[in-house]
C-alpha atoms as a PDB file:
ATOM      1  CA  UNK A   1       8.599  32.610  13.115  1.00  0.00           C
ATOM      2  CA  UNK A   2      10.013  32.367  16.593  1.00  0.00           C
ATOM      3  CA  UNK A   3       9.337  34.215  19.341  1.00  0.00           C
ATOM      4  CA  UNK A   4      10.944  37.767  20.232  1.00  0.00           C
ATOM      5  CA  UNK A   5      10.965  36.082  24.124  1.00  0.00           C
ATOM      6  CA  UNK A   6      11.021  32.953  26.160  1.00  0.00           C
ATOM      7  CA  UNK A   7       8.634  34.712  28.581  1.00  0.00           C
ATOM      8  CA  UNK A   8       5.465  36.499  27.469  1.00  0.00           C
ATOM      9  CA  UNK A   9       2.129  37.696  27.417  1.00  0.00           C
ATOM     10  CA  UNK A  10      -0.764  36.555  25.479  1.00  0.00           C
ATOM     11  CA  UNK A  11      -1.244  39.958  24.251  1.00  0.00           C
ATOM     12  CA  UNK A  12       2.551  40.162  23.281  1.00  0.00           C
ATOM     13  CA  UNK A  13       2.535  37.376  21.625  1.00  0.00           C
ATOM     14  CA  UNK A  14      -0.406  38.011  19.763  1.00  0.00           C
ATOM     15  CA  UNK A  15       0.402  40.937  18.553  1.00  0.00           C
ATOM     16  CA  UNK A  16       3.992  39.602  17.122  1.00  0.00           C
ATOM     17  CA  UNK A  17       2.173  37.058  15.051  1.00  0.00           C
ATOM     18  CA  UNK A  18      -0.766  39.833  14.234  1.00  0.00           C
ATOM     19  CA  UNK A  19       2.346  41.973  13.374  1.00  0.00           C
ATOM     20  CA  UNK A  20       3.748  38.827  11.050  1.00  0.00           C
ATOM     21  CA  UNK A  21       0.161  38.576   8.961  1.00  0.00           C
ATOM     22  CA  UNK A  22       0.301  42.659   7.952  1.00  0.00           C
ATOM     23  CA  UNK A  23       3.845  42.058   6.663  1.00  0.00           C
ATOM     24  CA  UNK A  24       3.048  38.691   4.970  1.00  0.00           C
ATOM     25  CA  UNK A  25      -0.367  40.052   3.808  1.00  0.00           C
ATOM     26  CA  UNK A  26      -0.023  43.624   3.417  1.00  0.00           C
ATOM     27  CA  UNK A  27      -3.324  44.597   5.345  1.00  0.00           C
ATOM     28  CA  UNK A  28      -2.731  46.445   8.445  1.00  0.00           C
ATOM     29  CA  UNK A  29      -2.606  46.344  11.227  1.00  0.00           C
ATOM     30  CA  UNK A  30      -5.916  47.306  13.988  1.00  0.00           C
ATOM     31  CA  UNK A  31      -5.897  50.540  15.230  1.00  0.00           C
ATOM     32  CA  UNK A  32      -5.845  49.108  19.110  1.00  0.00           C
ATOM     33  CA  UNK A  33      -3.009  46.582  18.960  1.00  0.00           C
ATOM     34  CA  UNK A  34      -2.885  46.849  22.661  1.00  0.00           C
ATOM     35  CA  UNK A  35      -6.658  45.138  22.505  1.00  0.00           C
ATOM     36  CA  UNK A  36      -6.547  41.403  22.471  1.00  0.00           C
ATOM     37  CA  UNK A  37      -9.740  41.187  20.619  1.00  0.00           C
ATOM     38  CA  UNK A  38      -8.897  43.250  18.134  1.00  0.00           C
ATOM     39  CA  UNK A  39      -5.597  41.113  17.407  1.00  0.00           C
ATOM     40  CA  UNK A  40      -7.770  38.115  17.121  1.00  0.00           C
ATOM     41  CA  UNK A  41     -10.086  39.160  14.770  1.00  0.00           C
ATOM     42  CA  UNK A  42      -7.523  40.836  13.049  1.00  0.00           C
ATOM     43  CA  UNK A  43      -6.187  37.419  13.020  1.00  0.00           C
ATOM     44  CA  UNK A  44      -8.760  35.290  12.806  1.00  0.00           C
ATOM     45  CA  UNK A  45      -9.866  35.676   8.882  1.00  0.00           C
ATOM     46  CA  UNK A  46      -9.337  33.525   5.750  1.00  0.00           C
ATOM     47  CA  UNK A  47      -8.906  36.470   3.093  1.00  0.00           C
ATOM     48  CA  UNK A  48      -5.528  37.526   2.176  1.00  0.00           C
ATOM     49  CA  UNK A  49      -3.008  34.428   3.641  1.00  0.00           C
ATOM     50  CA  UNK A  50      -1.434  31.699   1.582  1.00  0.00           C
ATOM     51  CA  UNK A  51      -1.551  28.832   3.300  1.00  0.00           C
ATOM     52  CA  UNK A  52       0.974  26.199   2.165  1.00  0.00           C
ATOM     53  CA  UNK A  53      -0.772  22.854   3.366  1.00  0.00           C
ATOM     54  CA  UNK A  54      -4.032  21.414   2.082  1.00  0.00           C
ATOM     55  CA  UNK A  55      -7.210  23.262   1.872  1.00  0.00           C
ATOM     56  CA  UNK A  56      -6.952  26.968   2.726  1.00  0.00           C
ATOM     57  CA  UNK A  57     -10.316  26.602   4.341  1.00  0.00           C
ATOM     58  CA  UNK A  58      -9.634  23.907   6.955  1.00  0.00           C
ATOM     59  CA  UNK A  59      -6.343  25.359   7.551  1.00  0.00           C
ATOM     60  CA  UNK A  60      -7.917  28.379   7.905  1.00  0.00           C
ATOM     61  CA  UNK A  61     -10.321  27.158  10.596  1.00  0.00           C
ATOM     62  CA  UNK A  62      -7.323  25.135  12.088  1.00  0.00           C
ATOM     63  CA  UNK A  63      -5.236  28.237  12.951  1.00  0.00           C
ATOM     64  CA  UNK A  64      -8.561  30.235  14.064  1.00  0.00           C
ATOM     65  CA  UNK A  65      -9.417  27.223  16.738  1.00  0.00           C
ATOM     66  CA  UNK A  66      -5.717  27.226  17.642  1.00  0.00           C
ATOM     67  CA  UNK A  67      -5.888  31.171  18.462  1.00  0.00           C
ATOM     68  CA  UNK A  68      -9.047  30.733  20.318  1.00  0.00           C
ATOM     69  CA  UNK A  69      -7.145  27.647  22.284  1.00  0.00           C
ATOM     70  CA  UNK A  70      -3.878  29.673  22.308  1.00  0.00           C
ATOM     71  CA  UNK A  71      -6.284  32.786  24.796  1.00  0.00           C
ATOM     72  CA  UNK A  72      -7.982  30.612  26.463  1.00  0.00           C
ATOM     73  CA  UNK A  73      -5.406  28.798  28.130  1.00  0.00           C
ATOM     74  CA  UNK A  74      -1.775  28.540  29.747  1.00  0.00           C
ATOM     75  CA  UNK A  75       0.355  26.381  28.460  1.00  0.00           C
ATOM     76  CA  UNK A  76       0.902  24.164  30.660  1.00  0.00           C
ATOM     77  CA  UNK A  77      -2.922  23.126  30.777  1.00  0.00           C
ATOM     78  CA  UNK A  78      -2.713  22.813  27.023  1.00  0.00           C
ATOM     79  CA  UNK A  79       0.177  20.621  27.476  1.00  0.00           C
ATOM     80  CA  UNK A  80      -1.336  18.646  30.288  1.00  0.00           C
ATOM     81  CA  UNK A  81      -4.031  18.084  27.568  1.00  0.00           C
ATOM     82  CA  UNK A  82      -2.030  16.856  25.130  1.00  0.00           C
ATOM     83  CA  UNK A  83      -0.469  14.683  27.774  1.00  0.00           C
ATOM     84  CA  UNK A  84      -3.722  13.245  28.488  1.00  0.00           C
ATOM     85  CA  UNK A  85      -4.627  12.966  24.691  1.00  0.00           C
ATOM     86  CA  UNK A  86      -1.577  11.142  23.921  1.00  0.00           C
ATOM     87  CA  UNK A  87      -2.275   8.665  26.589  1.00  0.00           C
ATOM     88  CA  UNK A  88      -5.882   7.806  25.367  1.00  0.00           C
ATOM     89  CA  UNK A  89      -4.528   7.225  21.631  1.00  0.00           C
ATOM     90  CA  UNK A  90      -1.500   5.386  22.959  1.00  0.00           C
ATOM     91  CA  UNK A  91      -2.177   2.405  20.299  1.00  0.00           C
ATOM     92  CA  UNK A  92      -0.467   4.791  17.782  1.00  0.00           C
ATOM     93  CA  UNK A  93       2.656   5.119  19.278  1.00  0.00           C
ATOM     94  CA  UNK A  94       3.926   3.788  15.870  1.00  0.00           C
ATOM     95  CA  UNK A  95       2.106   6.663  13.889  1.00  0.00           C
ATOM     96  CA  UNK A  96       4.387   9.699  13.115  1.00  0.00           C
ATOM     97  CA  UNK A  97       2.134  12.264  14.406  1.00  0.00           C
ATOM     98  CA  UNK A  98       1.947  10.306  17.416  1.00  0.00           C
ATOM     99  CA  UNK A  99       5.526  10.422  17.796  1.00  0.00           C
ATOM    100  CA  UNK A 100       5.613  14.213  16.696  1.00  0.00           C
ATOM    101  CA  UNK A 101       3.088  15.144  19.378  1.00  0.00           C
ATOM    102  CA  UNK A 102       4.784  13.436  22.157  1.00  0.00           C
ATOM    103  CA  UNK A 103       8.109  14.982  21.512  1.00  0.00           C
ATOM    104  CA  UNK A 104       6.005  18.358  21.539  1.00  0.00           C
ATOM    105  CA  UNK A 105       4.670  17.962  24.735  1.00  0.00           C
ATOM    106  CA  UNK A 106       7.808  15.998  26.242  1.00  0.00           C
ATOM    107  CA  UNK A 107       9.496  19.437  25.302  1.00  0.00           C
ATOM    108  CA  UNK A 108       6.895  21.704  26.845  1.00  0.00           C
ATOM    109  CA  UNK A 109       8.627  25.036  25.278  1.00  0.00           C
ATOM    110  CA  UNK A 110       5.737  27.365  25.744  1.00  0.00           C
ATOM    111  CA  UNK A 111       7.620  29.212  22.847  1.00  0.00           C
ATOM    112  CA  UNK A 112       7.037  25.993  20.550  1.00  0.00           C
ATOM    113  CA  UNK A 113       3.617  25.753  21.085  1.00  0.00           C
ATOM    114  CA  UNK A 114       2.734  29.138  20.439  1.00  0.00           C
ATOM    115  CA  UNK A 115       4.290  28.692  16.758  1.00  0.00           C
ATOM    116  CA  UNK A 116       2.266  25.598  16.115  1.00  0.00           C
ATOM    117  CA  UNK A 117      -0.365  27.364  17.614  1.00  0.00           C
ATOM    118  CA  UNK A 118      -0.333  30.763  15.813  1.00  0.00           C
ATOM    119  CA  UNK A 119       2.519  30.555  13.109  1.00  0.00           C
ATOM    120  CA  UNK A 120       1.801  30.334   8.849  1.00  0.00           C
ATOM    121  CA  UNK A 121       4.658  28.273   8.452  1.00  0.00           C
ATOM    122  CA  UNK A 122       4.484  25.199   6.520  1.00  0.00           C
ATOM    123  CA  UNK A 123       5.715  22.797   9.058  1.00  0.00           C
ATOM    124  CA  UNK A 124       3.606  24.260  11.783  1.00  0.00           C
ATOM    125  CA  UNK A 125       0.659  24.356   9.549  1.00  0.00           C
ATOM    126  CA  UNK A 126       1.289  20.544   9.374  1.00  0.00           C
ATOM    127  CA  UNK A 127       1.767  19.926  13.104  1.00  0.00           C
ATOM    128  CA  UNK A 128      -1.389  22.395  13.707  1.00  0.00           C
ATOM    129  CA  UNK A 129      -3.218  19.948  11.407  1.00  0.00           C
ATOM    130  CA  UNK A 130      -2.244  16.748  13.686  1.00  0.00           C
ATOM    131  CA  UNK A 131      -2.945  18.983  17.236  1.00  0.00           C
ATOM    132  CA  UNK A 132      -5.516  17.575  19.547  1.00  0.00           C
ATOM    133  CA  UNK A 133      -5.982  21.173  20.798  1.00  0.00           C
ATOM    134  CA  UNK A 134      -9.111  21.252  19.289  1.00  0.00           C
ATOM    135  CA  UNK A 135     -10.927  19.207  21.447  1.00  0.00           C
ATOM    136  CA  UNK A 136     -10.472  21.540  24.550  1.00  0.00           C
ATOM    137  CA  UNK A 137     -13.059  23.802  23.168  1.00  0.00           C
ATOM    138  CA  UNK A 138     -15.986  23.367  23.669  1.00  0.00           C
ATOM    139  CA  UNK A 139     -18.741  22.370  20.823  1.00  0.00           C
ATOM    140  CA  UNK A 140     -20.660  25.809  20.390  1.00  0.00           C
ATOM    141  CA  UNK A 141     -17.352  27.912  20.209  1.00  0.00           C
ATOM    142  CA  UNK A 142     -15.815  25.105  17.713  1.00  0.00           C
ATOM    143  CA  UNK A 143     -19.366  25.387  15.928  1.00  0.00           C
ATOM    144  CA  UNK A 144     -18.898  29.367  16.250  1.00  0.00           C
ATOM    145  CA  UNK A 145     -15.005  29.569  14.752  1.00  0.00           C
ATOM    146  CA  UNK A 146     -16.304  27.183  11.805  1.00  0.00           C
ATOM    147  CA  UNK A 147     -19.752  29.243  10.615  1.00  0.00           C
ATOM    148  CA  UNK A 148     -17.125  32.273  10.812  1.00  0.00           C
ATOM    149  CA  UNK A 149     -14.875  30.444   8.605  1.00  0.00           C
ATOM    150  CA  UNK A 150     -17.377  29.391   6.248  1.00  0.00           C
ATOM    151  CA  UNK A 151     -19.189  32.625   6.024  1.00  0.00           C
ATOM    152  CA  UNK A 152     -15.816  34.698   5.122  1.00  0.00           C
ATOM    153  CA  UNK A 153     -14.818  31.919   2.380  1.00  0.00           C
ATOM    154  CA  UNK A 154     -18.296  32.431   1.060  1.00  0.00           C
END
């Protein structure tokens, strides 16, 4: 799915992805769609979407760290971040994720990133998987997002 806009708002975007689940899921959508938190945890759950890469569960917990990165940040710190990632793990300029990443961020299409970040579609579920976004949270909300995860799958 791409964006509606080149220029946005978290909460705009959110709710364009939010509004993307209830069609692909059929559950609907919160009551407060103008709420942020609401969108997230509407969001942020592991019943009801098909994911088309690997285990639903780390996917699943993939996507839910992404959102969390995807509010907590601009995108041009998460690219600077990436940036920075890329240059400690510069032996694997070789490796195709390396290469995938660095294109990403060479790019820095805000639009992009919020479909890796946010989007069910295969590819991005796959670039998602390779992200280093992960490691700009910090341990007790990564801890948080997984026991979530874990409990819902349960």
């Amino acid at each position: 799915m791409l964006l509606k806009q080149t220029t946005y708002s978290t909460s705009a975007v959110l709710l364009q992805y939010a509004e993307s689940d209830s069609l692909t899921t059929g559950m609907p959508l919160p009551v407060n769609t103008s709420d942020p938190d609401q969108l997230i945890k509407f969001m942020s759950r592991a019943g009801g979407i098909l994911f088309l890469h690997g285990d639903p569960n780390l996917d699943n917990q993939k996507r839910n760290i992404a959102i969390q990165v995807f509010v907590s940040f601009q995108p041009n710190q998460i690219f600077d971040f990436c940036r920075s990632w890329l240059r400690k793990w510069s032996q694997n300029k070789g490796a195709l994720w390396y290469q995938e990443w660095q294109s990403i961020t060479d790019r820095a299409d805000p639009t992009e990133l919020a479909d890796i970040l946010l989007s069910h579609d295969e590819h991005r579920v796959r670039q998602r998987l390779s992200s280093p976004v992960g490691e700009m949270l910090d341990f007790e909300t990564i801890l948080k997002i997984k026991r979530a995860t874990q409990d819902e799958a349960a």
